[in-house]
Protein backbone atom coordinates (compact mmCIF):
# COMPACT_ATOMS: atom_id res chain seq x y z
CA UNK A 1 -237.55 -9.34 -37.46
CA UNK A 2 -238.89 -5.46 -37.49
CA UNK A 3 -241.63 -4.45 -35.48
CA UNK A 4 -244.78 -2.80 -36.71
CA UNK A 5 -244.67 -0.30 -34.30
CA UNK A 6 -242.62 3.19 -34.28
CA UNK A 7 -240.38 4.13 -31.24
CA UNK A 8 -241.89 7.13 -29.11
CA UNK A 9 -239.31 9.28 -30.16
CA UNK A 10 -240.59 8.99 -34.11
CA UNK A 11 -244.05 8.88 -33.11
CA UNK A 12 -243.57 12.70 -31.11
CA UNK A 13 -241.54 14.00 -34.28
CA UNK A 14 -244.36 12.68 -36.78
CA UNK A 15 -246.80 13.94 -34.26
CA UNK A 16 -245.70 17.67 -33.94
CA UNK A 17 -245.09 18.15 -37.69
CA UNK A 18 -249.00 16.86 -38.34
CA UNK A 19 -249.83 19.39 -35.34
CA UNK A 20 -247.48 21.95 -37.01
CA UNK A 21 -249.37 21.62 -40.54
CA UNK A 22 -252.69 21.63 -39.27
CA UNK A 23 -251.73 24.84 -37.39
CA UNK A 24 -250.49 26.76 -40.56
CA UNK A 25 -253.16 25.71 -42.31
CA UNK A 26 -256.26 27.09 -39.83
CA UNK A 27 -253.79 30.27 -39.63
CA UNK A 28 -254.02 30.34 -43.69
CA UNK A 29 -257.72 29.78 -43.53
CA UNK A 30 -257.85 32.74 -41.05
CA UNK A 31 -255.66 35.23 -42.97
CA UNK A 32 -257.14 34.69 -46.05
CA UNK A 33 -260.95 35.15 -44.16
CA UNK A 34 -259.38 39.05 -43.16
CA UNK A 35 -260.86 41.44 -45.46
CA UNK A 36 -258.59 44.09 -44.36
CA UNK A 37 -255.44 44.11 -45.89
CA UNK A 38 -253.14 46.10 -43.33
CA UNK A 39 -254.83 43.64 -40.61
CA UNK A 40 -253.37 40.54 -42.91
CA UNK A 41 -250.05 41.46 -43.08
CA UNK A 42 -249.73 42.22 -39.49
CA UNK A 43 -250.90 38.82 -38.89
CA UNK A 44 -248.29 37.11 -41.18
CA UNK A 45 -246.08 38.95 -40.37
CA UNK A 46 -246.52 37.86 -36.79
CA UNK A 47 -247.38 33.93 -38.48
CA UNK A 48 -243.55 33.97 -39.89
CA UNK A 49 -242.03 35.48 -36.83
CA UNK A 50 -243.86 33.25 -34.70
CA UNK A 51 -242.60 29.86 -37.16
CA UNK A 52 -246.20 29.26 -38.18
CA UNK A 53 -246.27 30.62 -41.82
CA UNK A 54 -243.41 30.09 -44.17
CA UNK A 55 -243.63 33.34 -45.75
CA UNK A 56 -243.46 36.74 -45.36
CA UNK A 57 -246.38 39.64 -46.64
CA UNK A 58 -246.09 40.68 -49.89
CA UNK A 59 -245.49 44.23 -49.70
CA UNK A 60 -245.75 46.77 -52.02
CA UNK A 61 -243.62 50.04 -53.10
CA UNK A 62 -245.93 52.48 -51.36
CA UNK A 63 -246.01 50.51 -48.13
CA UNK A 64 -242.16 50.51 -48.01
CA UNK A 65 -241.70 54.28 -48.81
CA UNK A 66 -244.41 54.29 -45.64
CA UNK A 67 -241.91 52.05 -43.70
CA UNK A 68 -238.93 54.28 -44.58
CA UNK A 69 -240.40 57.53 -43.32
CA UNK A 70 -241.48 56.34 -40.18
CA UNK A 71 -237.75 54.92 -39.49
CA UNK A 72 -236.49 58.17 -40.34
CA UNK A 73 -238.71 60.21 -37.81
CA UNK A 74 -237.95 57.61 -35.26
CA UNK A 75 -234.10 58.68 -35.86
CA UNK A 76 -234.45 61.91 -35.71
CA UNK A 77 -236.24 61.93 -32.66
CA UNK A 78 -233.66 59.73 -31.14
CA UNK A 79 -230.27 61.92 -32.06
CA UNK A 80 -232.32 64.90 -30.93
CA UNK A 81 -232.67 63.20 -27.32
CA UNK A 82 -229.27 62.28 -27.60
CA UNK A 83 -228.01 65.71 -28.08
CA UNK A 84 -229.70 67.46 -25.54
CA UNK A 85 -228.46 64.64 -23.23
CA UNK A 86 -224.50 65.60 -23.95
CA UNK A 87 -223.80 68.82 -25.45
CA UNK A 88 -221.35 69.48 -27.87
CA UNK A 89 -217.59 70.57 -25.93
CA UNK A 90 -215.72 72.24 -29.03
CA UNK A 91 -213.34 74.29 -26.88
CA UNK A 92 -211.88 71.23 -24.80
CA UNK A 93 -211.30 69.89 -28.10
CA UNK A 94 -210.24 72.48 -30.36
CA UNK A 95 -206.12 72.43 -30.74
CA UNK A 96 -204.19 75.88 -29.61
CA UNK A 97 -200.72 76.76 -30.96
CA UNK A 98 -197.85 77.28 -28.41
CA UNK A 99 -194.57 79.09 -30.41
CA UNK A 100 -191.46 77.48 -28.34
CA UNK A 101 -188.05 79.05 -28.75
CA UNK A 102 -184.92 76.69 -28.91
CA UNK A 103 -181.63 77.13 -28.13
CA UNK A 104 -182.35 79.79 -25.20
CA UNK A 105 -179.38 78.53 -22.80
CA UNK A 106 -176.94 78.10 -25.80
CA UNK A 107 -175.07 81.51 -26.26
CA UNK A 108 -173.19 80.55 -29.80
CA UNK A 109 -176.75 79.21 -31.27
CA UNK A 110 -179.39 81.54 -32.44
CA UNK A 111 -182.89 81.39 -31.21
CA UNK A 112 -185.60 79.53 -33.35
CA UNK A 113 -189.25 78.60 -32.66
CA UNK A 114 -191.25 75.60 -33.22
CA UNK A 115 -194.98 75.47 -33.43
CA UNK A 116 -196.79 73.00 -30.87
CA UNK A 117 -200.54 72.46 -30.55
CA UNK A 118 -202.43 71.25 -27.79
CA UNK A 119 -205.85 70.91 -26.63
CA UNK A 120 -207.61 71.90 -23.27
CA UNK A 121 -208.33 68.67 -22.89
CA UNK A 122 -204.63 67.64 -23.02
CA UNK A 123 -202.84 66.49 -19.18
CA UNK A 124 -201.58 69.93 -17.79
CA UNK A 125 -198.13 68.51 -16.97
CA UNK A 126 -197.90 66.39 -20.44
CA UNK A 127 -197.76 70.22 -21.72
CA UNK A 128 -195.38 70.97 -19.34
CA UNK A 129 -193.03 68.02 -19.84
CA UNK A 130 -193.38 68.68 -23.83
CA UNK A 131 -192.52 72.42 -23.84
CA UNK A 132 -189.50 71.52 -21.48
CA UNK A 133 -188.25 68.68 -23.70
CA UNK A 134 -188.55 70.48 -26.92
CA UNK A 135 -186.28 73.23 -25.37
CA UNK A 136 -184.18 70.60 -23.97
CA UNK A 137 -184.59 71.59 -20.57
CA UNK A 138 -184.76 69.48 -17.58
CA UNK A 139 -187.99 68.36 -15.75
CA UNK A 140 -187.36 70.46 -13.02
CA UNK A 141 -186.89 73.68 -14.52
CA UNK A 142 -188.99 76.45 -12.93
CA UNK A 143 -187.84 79.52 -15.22
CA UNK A 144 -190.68 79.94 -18.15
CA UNK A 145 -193.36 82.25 -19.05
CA UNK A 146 -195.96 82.83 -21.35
CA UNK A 147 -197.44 85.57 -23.49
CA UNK A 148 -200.30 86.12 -25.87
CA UNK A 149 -199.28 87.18 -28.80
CA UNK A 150 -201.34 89.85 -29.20
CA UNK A 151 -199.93 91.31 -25.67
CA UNK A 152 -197.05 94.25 -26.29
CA UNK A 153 -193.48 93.53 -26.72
CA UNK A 154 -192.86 95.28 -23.27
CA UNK A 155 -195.22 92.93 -21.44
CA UNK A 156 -193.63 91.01 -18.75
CA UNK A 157 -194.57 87.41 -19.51
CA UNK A 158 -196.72 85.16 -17.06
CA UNK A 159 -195.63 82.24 -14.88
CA UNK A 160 -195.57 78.69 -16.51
CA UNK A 161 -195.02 76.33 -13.78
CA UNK A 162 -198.27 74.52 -12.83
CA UNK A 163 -201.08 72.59 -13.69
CA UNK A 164 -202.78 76.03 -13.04
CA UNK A 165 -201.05 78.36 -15.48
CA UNK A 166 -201.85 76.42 -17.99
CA UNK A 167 -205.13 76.02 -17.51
CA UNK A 168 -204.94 79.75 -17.31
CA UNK A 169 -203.00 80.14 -20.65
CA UNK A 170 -206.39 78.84 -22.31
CA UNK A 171 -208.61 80.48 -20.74
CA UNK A 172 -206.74 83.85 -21.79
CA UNK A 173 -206.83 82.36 -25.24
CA UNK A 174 -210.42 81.74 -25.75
CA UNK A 175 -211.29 85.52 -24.10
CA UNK A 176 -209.10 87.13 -26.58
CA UNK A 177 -210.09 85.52 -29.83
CA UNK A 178 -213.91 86.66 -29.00
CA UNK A 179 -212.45 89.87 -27.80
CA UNK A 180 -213.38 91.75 -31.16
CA UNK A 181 -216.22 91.86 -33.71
CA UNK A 182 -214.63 88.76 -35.39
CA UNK A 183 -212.48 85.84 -33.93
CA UNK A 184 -208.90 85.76 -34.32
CA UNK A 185 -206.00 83.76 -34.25
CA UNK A 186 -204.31 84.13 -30.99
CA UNK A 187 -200.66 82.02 -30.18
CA UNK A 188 -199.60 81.33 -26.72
CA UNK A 189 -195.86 82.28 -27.03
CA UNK A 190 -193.24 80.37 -24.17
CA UNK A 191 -190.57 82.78 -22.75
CA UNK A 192 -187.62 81.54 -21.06
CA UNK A 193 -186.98 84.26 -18.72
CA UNK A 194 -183.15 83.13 -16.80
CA UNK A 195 -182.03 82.57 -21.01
CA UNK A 196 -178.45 82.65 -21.67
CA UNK A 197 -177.82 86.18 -23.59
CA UNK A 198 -176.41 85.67 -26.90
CA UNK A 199 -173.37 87.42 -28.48
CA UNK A 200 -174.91 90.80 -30.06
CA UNK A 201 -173.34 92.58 -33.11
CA UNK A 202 -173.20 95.83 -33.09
CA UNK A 203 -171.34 98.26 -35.83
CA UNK A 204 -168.11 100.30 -35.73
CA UNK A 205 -166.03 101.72 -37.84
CA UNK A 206 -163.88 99.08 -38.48
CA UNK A 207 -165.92 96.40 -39.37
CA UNK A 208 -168.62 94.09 -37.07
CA UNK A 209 -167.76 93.61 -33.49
CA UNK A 210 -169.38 91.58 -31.16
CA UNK A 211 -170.51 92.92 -27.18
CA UNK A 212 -168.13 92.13 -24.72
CA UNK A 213 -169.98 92.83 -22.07
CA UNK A 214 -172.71 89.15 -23.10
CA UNK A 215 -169.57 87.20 -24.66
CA UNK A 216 -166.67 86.45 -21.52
CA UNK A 217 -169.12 86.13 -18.88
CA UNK A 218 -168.19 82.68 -18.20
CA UNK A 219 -164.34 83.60 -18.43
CA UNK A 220 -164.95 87.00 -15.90
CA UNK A 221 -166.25 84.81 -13.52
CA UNK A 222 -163.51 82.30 -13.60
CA UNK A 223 -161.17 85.87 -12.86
CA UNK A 224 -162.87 86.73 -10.22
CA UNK A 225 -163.12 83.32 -8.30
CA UNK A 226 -159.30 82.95 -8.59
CA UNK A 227 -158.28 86.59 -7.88
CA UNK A 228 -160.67 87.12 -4.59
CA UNK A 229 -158.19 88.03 -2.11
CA UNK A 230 -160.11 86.68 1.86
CA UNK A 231 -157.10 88.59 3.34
CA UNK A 232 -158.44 91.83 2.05
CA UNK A 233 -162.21 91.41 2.56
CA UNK A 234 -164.19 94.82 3.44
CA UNK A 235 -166.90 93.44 4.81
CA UNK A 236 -169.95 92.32 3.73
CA UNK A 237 -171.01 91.01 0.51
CA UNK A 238 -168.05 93.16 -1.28
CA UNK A 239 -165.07 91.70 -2.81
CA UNK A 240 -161.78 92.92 -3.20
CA UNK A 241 -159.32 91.24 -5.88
CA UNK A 242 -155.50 91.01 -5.76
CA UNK A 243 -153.05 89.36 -7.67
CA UNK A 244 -149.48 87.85 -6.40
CA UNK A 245 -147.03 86.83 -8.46
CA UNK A 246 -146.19 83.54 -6.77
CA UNK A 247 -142.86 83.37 -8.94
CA UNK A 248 -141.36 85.44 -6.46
CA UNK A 249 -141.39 84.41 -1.78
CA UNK A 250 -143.07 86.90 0.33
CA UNK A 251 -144.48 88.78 -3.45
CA UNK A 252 -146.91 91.66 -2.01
CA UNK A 253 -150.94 92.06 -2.75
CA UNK A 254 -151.66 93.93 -5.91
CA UNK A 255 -155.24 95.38 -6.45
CA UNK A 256 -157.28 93.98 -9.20
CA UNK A 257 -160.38 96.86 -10.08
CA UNK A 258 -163.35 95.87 -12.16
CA UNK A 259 -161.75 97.27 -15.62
CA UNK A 260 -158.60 94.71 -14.87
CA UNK A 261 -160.99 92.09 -14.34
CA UNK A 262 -162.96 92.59 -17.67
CA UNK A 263 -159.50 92.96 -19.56
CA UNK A 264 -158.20 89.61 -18.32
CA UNK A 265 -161.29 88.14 -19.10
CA UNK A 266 -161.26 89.37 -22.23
CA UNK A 267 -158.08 88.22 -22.85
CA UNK A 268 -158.91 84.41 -21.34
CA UNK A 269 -161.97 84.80 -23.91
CA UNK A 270 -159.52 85.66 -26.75
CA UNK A 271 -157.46 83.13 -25.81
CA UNK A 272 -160.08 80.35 -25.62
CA UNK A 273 -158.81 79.51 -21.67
CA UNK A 274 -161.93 80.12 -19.87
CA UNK A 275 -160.32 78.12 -16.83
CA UNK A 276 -157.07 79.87 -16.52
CA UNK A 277 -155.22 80.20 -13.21
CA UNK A 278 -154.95 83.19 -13.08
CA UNK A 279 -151.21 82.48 -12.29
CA UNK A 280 -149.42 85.38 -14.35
CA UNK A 281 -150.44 88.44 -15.77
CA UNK A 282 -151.91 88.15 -19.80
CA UNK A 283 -149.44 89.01 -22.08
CA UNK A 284 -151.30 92.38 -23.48
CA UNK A 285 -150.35 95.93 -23.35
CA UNK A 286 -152.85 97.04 -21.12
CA UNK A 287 -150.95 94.53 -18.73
CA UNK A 288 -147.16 95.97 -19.68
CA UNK A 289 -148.58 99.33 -18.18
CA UNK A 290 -149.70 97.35 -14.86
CA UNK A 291 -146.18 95.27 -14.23
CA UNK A 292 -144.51 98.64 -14.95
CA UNK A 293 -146.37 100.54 -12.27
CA UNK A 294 -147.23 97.50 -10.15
CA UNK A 295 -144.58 98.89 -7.87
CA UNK A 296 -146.65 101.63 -6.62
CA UNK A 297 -150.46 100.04 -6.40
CA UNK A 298 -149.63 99.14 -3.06
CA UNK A 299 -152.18 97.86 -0.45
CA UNK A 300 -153.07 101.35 0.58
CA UNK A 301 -154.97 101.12 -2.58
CA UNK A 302 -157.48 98.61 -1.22
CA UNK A 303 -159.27 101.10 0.91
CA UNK A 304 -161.22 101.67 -2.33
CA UNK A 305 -164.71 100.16 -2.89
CA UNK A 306 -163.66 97.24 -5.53
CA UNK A 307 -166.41 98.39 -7.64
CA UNK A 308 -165.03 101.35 -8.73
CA UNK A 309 -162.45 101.28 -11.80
CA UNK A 310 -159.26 102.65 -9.72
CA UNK A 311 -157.14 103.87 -12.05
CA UNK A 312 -153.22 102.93 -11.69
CA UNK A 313 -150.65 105.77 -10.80
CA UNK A 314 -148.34 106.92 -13.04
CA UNK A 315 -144.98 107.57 -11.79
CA UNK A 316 -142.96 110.64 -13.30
CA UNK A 317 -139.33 110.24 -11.61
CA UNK A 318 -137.95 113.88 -12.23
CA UNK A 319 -133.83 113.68 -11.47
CA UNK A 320 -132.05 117.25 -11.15
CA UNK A 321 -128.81 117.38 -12.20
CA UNK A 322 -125.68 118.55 -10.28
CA UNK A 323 -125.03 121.20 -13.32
CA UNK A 324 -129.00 122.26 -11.85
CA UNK A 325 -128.11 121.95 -8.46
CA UNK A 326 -125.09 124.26 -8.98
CA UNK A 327 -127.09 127.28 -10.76
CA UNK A 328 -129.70 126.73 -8.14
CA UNK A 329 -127.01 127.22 -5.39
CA UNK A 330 -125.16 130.07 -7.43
CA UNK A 331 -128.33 132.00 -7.72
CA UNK A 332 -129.42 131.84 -4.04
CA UNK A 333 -126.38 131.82 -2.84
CA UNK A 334 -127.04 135.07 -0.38
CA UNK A 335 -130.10 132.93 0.66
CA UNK A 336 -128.45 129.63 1.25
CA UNK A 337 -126.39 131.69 3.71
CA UNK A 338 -128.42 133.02 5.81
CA UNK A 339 -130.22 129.70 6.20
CA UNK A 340 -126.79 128.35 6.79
CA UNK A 341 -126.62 130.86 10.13
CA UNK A 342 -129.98 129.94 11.15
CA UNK A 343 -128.51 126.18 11.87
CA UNK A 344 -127.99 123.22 9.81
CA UNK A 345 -131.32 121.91 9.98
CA UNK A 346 -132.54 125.59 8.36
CA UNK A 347 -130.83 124.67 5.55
CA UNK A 348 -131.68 123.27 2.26
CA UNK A 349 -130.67 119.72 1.17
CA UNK A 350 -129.43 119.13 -2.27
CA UNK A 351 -131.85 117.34 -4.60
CA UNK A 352 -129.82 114.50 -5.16
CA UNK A 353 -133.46 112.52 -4.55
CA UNK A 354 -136.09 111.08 -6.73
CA UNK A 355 -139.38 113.08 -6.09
CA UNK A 356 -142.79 110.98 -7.50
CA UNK A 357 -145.09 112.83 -9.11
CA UNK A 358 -148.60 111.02 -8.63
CA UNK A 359 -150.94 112.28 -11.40
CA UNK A 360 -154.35 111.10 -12.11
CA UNK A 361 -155.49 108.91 -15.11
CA UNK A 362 -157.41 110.08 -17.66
CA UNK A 363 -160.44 108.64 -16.50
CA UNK A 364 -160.21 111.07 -13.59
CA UNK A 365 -159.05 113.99 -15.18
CA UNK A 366 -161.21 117.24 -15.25
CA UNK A 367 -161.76 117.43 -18.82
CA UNK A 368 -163.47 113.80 -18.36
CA UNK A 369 -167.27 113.14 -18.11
CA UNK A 370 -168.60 111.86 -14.58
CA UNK A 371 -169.91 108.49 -14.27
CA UNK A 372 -173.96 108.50 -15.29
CA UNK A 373 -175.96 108.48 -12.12
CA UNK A 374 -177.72 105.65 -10.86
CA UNK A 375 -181.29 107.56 -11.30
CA UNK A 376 -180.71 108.12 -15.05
CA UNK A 377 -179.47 104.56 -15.99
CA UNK A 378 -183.07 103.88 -14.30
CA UNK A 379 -184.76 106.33 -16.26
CA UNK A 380 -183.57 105.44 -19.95
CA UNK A 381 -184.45 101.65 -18.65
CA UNK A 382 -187.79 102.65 -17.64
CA UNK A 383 -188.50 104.55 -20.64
CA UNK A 384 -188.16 101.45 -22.60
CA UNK A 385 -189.85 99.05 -20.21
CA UNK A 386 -192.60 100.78 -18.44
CA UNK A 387 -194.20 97.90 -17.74
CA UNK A 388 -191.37 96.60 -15.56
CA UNK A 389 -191.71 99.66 -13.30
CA UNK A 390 -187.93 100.17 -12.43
CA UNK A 391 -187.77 103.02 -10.43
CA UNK A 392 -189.22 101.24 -7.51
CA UNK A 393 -186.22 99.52 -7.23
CA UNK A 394 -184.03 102.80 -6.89
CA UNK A 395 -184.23 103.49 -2.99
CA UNK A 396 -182.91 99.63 -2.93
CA UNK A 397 -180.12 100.19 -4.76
CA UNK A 398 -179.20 103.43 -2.79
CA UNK A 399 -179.16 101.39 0.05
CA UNK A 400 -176.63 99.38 -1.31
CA UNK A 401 -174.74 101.98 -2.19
CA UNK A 402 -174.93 101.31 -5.84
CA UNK A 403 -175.15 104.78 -7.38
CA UNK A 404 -173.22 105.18 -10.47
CA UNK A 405 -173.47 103.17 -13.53
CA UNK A 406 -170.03 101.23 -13.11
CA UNK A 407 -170.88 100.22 -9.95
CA UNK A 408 -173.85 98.84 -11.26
CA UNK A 409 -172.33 97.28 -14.21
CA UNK A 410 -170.10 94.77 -12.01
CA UNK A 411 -172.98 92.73 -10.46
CA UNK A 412 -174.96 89.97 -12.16
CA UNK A 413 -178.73 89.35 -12.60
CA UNK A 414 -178.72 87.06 -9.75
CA UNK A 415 -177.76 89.52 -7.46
CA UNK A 416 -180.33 91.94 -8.75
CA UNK A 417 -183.04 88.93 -8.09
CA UNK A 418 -181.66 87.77 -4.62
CA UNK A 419 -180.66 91.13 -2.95
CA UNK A 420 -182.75 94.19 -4.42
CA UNK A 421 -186.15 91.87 -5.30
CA UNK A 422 -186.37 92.04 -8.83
CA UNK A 423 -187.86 89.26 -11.13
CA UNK A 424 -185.91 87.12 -12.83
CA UNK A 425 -187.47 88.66 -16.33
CA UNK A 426 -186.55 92.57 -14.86
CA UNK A 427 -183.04 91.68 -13.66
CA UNK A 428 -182.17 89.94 -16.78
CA UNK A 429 -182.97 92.98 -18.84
CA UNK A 430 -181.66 95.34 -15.96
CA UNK A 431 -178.74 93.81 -16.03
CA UNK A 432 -178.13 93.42 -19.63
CA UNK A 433 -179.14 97.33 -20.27
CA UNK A 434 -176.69 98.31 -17.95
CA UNK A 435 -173.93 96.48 -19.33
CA UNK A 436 -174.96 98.06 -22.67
CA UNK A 437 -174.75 101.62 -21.22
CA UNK A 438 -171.90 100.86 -19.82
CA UNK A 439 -169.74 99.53 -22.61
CA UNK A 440 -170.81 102.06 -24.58
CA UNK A 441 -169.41 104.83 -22.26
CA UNK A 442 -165.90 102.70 -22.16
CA UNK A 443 -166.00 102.54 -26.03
CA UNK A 444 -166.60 106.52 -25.97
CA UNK A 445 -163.74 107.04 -22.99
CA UNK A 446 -161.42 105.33 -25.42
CA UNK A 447 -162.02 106.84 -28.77
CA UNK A 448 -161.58 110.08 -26.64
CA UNK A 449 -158.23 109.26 -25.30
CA UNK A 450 -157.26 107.99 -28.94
CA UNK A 451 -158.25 111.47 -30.33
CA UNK A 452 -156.48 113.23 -27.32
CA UNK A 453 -153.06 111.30 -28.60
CA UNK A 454 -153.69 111.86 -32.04
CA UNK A 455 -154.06 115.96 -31.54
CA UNK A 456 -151.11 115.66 -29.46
């Protein structure tokens, strides 16, 4: 049995779809009783927005070209707010490059550069940590520096350590590419200033030799650790070096100079032994001439400043013969004589002894050029490094008694950095111009002494 009448729910549907029609159509009525036409598409426009009319305005091409400009101007106007709000940053954006040599601690590798670019706006120490890495250096290192390239050769680089420098490697970027009329390309190079020197080739006459003086560094330090005699110490920072030949109980002290040290390094380096003993002497004429005079380098010899190249003494035994003896005593006869009435102490004794004749090497002979003075080594530096300012450093050195260029030759960069107050950069090239100089004088001692023999 169905009931005539509808449940409320239907009834309030039914109702609010009659209310619904009778609402669209007074809003039709009203629309189309609007004699302007901009004023009746407003309205239903707002009709179909509202739910009330089921379509939209019918608009035409010219309206919608109207529509389009006005969106356009209202863009506009909207980036140009935008922009003055945040400014444009190019610099913190715009990518620098930074030339990084490799290999600088490996002495058998030569040195090659990769490009890296970075932004301002890159982490400070994610720089850092990236330069270090690509030069496979540890975290901790604290020895680089930087340049522009556009600085001079003789420049001594900056410090890279910090947050700070390299913040201050960009700003000395972006001043030098608006330096001149138009902007240029400017690189940030990285400088390793404690590098290891590599193994320079020079020319001679027989062929391509490499330096000794930047090749058995490791092995003259080996020599020197195991030949530093405590018993003979002068005092000080200075060493002296002796060798004992522990083949033989109670063996005596032989001095070791600097040009003995730098042969038996050489010889370890030839040898490929860098950690030798130190036990015997090498096996090399230069050391046949030492065991054959070792006799006579006695400990008197260690009154010497080590740094100085002592030369060994050469014994001449001269033996006179009893034939000599007998003309000697024939021919002064008259003489011998009257000594003999004097007493027999007047007298002369036979020379049935061995008289030693201690002559002076070559090195020390008059016809030999002196050692180059400490102030001149400075000045040829200097002249090539002006920027590095090296004869400030010369009053320090006199203190320390280093004035000759051999002298100077025997101590290391480190030495130069900790006790005279150089920079690691200036004792690095002090120290490798010296040894330069002075391998260059031993090269020209030599080829003397081989032209002396040949003449003779």
């Amino acid at each position: 049995m169905h009931s005539d009448t509808q449940s409320p729910a239907c009834y309030t549907r039914t109702h609010d779809r009659d209310n619904q029609e009778i609402l669209s159509r007074n809003i039709n009525n009203i629309i189309d009783s609007i004699p302007s036409t901009r004023r009746c598409t407003r309205l239903q426009t707002t009709a179909y927005l509202l739910g009330a009319h089921k379509e939209l305005p019918e608009v035409t091409g010219e309206e919608v070209n109207c529509i389009r400009a006005v969106q356009l101007c209202y863009s506009s106007e909207a980036q140009a707010s935008y922009t003055e709000e945040r400014p444009e940053q190019p610099q913190a954006f715009e990518k620098v490059e930074f030339r990084i040599p490799l290999n600088t601690m490996d002495k058998d590798k030569s040195t090659m550069y990769v490009d890296n670019f970075y932004a301002e706006s890159d982490h400070p120490l994610d720089i850092l940590d990236s330069t270090r890495a690509a030069m496979n250096l540890s975290k901790k290192y604290e020895h680089l520096g930087w340049r522009l390239s556009t600085a001079r050769r003789m420049d001594p680089p900056h410090r890279l350590l910090t947050s700070q420098d390299i913040t201050s490697t960009f700003k000395a970027v972006r001043a030098e590419q608006v330096s001149g009329r138009k902007k240029k390309k400017v690189v940030i190079e990285i400088v390793n200033t404690m590098s290891v020197p590599k193994g320079k080739q020079i020319k001679s006459q027989a062929g391509i030799v490499s330096d000794p003086s930047l090749l058995y560094v490791k092995e003259l330090e080996n020599v020197k650790r195991r030949l530093c005699c405590a018993e003979h110490q002068l005092g000080g920072s200075e060493n002296t070096f002796c060798w004992v030949d522990v083949s033989q109980p109670d063996a005596p002290h032989y001095p070791i100079c600097t040009q003995d040290l730098q042969e038996w390094a050489k010889h370890l380096y030839d040898t490929r032994d860098p950690d030798s003993t130190c036990a015997t002497l090498p096996n090399t004429p230069y050391f046949d001439d030492i065991r054959k005079t070792c006799q006579a380098r006695t400990a008197s010899s260690l009154q010497r400043i080590p740094t100085e190249l002592i030369s060994p003494i050469i014994h001449n035994h001269v033996h006179l013969s009893s034939a000599i003896n007998n003309t000697w005593a024939s021919n002064d006869a008259h003489s011998v004589q009257q000594l003999e009435s004097q007493g027999p102490m007047a007298a002369p004794q036979p020379l049935k002894r061995t008289f030693a004749l201690y002559m002076e090497s070559d090195e020390e002979s008059d016809d030999e050029e002196p050692p180059k003075d400490i102030d001149d080594v400075i000045t040829t530096i200097h002249s090539r490094y002006p920027a590095m300012d090296f004869p400030r450093y010369g009053d320090m050195l006199k203190e320390r008694s280093i004035l000759y260029l051999p002298t100077a030759a025997h101590f290391g960069s480190r030495f130069y950095v900790e006790k005279v107050g150089m920079s690691e950069g200036a004792a690095v090239t002090f120290h490798t111009r010296v040894c330069e100089a002075h391998m260059k004088e031993e090269r020209a001692r030599a080829w003397r002494k081989a032209k002396g023999k040949q003449k003779a």
